[in-house]
Protein backbone atom coordinates (compact mmCIF):
# COMPACT_ATOMS: atom_id res chain seq x y z
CA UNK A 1 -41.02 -6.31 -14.83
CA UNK A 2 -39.10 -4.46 -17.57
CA UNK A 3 -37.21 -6.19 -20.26
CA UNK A 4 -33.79 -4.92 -20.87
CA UNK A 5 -31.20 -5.94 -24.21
CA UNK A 6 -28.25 -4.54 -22.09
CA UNK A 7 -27.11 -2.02 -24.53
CA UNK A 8 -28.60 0.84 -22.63
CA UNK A 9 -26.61 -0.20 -19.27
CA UNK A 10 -23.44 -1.04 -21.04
CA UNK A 11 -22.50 2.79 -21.68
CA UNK A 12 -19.06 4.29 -20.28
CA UNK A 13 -19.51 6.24 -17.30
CA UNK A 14 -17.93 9.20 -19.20
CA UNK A 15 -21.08 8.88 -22.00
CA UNK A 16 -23.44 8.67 -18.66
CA UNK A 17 -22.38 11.34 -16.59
CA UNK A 18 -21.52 14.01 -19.53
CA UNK A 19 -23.31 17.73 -18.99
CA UNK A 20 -23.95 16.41 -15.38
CA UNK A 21 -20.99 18.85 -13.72
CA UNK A 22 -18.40 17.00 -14.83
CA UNK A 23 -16.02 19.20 -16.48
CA UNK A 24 -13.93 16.94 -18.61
CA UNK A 25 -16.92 15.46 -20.06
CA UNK A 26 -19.28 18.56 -20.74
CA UNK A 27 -19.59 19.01 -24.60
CA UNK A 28 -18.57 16.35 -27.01
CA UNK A 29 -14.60 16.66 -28.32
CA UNK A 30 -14.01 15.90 -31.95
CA UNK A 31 -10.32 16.93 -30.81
CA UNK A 32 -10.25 13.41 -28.93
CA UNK A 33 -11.70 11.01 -31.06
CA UNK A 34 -14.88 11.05 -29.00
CA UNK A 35 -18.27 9.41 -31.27
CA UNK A 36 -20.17 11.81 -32.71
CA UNK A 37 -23.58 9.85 -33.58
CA UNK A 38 -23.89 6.48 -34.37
CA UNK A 39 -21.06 4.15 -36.55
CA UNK A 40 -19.36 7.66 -36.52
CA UNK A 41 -16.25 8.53 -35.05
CA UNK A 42 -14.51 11.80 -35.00
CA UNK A 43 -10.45 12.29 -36.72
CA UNK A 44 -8.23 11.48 -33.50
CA UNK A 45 -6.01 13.99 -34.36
CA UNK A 46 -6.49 17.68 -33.47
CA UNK A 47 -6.57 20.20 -36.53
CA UNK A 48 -3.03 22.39 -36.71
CA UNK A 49 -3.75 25.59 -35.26
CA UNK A 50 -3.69 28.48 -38.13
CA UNK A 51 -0.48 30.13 -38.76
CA UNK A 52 -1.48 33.28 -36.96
CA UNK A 53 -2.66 32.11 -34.06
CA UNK A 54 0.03 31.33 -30.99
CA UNK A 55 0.76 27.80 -30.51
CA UNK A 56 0.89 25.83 -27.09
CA UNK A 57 3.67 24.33 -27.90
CA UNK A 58 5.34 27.92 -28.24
CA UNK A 59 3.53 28.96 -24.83
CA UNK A 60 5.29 26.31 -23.45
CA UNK A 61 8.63 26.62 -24.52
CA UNK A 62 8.31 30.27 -23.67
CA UNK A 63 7.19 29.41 -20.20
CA UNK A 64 10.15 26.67 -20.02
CA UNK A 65 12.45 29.33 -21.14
CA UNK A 66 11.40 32.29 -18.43
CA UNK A 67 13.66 32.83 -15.26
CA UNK A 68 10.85 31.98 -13.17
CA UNK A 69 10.45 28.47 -14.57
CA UNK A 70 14.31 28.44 -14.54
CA UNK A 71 14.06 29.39 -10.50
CA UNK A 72 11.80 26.84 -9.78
CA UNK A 73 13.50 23.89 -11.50
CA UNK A 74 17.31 25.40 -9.78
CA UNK A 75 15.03 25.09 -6.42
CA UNK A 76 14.04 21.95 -7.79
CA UNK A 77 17.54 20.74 -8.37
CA UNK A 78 19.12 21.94 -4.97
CA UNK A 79 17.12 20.11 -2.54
CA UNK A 80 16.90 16.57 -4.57
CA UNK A 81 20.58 15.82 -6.14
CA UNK A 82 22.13 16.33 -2.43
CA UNK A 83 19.35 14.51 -0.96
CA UNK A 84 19.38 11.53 -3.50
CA UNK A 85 23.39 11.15 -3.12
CA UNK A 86 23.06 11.48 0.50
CA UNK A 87 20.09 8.88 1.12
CA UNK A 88 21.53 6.50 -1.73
CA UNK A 89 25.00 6.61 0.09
CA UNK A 90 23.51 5.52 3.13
CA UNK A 91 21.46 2.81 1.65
CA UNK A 92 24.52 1.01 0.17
CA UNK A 93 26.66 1.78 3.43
CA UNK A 94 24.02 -0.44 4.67
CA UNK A 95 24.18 -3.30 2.41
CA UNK A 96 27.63 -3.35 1.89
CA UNK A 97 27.92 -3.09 6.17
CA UNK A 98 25.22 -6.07 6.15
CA UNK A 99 27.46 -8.18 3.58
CA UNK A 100 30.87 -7.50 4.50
CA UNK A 101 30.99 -6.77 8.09
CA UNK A 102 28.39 -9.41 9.55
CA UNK A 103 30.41 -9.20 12.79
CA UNK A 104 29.56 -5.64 13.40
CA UNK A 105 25.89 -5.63 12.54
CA UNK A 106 25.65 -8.85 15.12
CA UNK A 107 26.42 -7.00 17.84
CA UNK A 108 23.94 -6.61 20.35
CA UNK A 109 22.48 -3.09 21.16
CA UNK A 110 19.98 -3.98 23.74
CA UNK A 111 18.42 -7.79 24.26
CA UNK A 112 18.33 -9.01 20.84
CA UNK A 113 18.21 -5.84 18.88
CA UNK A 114 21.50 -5.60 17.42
CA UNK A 115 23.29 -2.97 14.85
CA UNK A 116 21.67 -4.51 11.90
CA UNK A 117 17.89 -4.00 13.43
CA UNK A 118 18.60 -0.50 14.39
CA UNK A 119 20.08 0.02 10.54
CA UNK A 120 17.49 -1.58 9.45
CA UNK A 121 15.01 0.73 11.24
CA UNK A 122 16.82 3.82 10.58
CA UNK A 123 16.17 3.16 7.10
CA UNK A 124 12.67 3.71 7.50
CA UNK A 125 13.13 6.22 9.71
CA UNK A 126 14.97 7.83 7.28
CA UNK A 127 12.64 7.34 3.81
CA UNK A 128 10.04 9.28 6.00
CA UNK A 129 12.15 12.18 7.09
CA UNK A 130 13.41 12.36 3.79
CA UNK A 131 9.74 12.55 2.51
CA UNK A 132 9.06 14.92 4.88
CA UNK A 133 11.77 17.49 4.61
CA UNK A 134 11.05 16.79 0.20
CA UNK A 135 7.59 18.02 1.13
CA UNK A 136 8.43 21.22 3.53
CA UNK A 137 10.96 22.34 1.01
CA UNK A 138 8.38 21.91 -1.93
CA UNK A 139 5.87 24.04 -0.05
CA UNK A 140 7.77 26.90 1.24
CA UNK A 141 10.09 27.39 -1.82
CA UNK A 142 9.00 26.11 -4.75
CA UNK A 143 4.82 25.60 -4.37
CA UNK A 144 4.06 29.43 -4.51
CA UNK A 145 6.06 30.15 -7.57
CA UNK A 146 4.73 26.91 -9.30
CA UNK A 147 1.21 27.87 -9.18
CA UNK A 148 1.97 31.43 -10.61
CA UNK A 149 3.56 29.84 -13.46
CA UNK A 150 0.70 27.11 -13.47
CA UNK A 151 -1.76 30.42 -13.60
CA UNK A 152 0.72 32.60 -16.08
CA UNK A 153 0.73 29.73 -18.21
CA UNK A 154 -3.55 28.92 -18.60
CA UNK A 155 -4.01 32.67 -18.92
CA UNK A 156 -1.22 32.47 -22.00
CA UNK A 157 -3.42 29.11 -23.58
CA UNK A 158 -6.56 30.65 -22.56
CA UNK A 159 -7.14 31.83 -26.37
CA UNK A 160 -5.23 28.92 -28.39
CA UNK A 161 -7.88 26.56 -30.01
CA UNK A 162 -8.43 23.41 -28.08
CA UNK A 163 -7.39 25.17 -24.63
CA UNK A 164 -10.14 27.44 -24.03
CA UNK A 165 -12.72 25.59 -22.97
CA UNK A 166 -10.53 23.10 -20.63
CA UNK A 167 -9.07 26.58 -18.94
CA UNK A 168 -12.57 28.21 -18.26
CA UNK A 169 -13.15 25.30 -16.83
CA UNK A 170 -10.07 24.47 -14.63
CA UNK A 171 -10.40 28.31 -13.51
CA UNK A 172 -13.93 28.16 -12.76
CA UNK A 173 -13.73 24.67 -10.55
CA UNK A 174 -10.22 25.43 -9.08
CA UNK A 175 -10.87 28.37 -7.17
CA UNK A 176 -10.12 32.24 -8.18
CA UNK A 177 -6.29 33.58 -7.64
């Protein structure tokens, strides 16, 4: 039987499974305060990027600046404020129907369900056709144009220090455009 002290087995799963296909994990990052040797720790905080190189937090801004971003969020905007005021309006129609008018919601519908039950119900009903409709409307006007910026925006980072090497990767795992 081997004899063990424990310290081999007591590594993070990150340490044990680095340059093993995982891609947040394959090279060491000094950028992330990840240990470098033994009793040595890298800075936690990423080196400023040279003055003539281009930001990502200019990429970013440039990206949250562009009429396509601007599209996406109007989209965005659209479906949910109308859809929040609607849903929330009928959730306190409910309540305040279930405090102030217990008369009406006791009335029978058919056996013992009564108004309140089928309320009830139709709350449900309606969190899961709101979910529903959320997710149609995110997929066939705001998922395509997403992704584009998604891909505009790694392609823009793709040279800036510290963004390289997490792009290639996300590219290379993700699938090709």
């Amino acid at each position: 039987m081997d004899k063990h002290d424990g310290r081999a087995t007591a590594r993070p799963r990150a340490v044990a499974t680095r340059g093993r296909g995982d891609p947040w994990y394959d090279e060491p990052d000094a950028e992330w305060g990840e240990w470098r040797g033994p009793g040595v720790q890298s800075a936690a905080v990423p080196a400023p990027a040279a003055p003539s190189e281009r930001s990502a937090a200019g990429v970013y801004l440039e990206v949250q600046r562009s009429p396509a971003f601007q599209e996406v969020r109007r989209r965005y905007r659209r479906f949910v404020f109308p859809a929040v005021a609607l849903f929330f309006a009928w959730y306190v129609a409910y309540i305040v129907a279930a405090t102030t008018a217990p008369g009406l919601m006791a009335q029978p519908v058919a056996g013992a369900v009564n108004v309140a039950m089928v309320a009830g119900l139709g709350q449900f009903a309606s969190t899961f056709l709101l979910t529903w409709l959320y997710a149609r409307h995110a997929r066939l006007r705001r998922d395509r144009a997403a992704l584009e910026l998604r891909w505009d925006t790694q392609e823009m980072t793709r040279g800036i220090v510290g963004h390289a090497r997490v792009n290639d990767t996300a590219r290379g795992e993700g699938g090709q455009r």
